[in-house]
Protein backbone atom coordinates (compact mmCIF):
# COMPACT_ATOMS: atom_id res chain seq x y z
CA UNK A 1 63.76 106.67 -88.17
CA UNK A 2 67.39 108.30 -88.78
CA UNK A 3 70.90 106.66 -88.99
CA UNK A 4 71.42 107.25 -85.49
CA UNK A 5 68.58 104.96 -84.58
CA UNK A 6 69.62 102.33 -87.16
CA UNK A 7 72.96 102.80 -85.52
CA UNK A 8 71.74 102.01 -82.31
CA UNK A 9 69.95 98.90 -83.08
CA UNK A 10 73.14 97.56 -84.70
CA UNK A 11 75.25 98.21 -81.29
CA UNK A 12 73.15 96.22 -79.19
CA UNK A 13 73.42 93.15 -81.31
CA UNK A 14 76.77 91.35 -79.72
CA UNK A 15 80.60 91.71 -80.82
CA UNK A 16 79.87 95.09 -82.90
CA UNK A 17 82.20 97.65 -83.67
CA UNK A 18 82.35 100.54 -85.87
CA UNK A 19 84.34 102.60 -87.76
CA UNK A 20 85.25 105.04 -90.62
CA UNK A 21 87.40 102.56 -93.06
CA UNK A 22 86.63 104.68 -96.17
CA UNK A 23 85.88 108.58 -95.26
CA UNK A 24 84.94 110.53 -92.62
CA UNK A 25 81.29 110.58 -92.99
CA UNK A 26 80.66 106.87 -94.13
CA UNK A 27 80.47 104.45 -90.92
CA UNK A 28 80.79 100.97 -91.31
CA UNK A 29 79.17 98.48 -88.54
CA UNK A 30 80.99 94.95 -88.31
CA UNK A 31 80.59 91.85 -85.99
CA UNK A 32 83.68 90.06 -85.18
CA UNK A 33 85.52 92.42 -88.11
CA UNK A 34 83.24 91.66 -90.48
CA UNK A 35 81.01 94.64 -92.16
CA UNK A 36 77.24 93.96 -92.10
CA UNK A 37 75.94 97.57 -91.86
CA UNK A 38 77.33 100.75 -93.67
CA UNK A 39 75.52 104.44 -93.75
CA UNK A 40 76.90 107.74 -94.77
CA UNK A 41 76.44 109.82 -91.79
CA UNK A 42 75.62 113.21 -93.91
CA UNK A 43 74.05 111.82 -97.19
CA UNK A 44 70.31 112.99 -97.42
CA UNK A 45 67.58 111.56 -97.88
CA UNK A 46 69.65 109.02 -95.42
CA UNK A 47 69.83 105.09 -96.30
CA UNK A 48 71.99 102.34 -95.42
CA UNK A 49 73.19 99.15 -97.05
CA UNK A 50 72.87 95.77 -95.41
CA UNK A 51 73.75 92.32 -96.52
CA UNK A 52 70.73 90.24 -97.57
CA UNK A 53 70.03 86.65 -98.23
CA UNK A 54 69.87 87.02 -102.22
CA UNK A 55 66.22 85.71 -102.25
CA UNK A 56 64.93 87.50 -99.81
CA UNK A 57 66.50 90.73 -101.36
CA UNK A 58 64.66 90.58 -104.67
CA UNK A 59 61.42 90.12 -102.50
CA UNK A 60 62.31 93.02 -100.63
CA UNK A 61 63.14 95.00 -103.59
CA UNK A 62 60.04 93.97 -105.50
CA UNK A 63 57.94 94.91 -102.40
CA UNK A 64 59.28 98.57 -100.93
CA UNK A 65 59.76 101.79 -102.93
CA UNK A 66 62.45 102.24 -100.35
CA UNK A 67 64.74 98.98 -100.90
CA UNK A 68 66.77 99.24 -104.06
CA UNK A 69 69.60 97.28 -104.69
CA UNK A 70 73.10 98.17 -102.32
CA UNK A 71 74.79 101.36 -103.48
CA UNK A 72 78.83 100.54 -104.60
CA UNK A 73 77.60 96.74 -103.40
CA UNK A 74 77.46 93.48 -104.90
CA UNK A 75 73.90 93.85 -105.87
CA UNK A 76 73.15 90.07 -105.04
CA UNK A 77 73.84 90.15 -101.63
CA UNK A 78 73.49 93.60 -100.48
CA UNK A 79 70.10 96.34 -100.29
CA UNK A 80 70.09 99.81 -99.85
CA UNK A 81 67.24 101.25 -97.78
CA UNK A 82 65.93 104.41 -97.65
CA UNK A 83 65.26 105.63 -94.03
CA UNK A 84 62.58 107.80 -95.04
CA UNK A 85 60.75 105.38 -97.12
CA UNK A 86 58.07 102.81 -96.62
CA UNK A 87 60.15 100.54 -94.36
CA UNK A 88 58.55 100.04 -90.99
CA UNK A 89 61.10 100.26 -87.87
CA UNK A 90 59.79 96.93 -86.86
CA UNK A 91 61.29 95.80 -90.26
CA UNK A 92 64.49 97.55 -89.99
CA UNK A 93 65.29 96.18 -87.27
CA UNK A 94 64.40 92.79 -88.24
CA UNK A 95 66.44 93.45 -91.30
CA UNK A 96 69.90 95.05 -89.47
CA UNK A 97 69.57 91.98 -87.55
CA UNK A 98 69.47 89.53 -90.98
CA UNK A 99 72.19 91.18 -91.68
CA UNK A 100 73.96 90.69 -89.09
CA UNK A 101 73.22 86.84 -88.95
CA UNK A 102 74.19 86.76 -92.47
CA UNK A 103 77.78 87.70 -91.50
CA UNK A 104 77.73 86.17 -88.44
CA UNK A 105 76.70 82.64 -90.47
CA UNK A 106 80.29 83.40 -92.07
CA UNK A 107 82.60 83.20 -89.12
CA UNK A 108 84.56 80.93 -87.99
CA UNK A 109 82.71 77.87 -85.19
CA UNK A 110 84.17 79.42 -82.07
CA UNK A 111 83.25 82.84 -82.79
CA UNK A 112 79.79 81.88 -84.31
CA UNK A 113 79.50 79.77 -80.72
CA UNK A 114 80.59 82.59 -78.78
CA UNK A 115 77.75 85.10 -80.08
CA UNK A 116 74.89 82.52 -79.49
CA UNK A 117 75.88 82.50 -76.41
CA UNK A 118 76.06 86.08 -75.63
CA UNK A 119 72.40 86.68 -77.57
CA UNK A 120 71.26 84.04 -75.67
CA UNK A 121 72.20 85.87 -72.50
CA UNK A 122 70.55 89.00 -73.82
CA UNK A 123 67.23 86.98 -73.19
């Protein structure tokens, strides 16, 4: 698995954009605005930070070599994940989409509304 697969799982999720807020190389994946995803596009070995339910982070953590806690992140909420570690793409998906829901759990009724109903007609 590289970033540009992690990047395509996050643009099929509904409402996502991305962009280069900080640099040139570090890409930033938001829903409605909001960042849930964000990779360096030339750091190696590659990883990317998502935002994680604090719990389920320290499991994660305490589980895989490859999850430490987010790089320049508020540690409580955020993982970093190395691609090339001992994370399963089955997981990483799973986990770019908790991620996502995370944020998405943040927005505002309408916009949170408006999503479910778009996932729900992705089947």
């Amino acid at each position: 698995m590289d970033t540009f697969d992690v990047r395509d799982m996050a643009l099929a999720l509904p409402e996502v954009s991305e962009d280069f807020p900080f640099d040139a190389t570090t890409l930033a994946m938001r829903v409605m605005g909001k960042i849930f995803l964000l990779m360096d596009l030339e750091k190696v070995p590659a990883s990317v930070n998502l935002k994680c339910e604090p719990e389920r982070a320290l499991e994660l953590r305490a589980r895989f070599e490859a999850v430490t806690p987010g790089y320049h992140m508020n540690k409580r909420h955020w993982n970093t994940i190395m691609l090339a570690g001992d994370v399963r793409p089955e997981l990483m998906r799973e986990l770019v989409e908790h991620s996502y829901d995370r944020v998405v759990a943040g927005l505002k009724k309408a916009e949170r509304e408006h999503i479910a109903r778009l996932r729900q007609a992705q089947g």
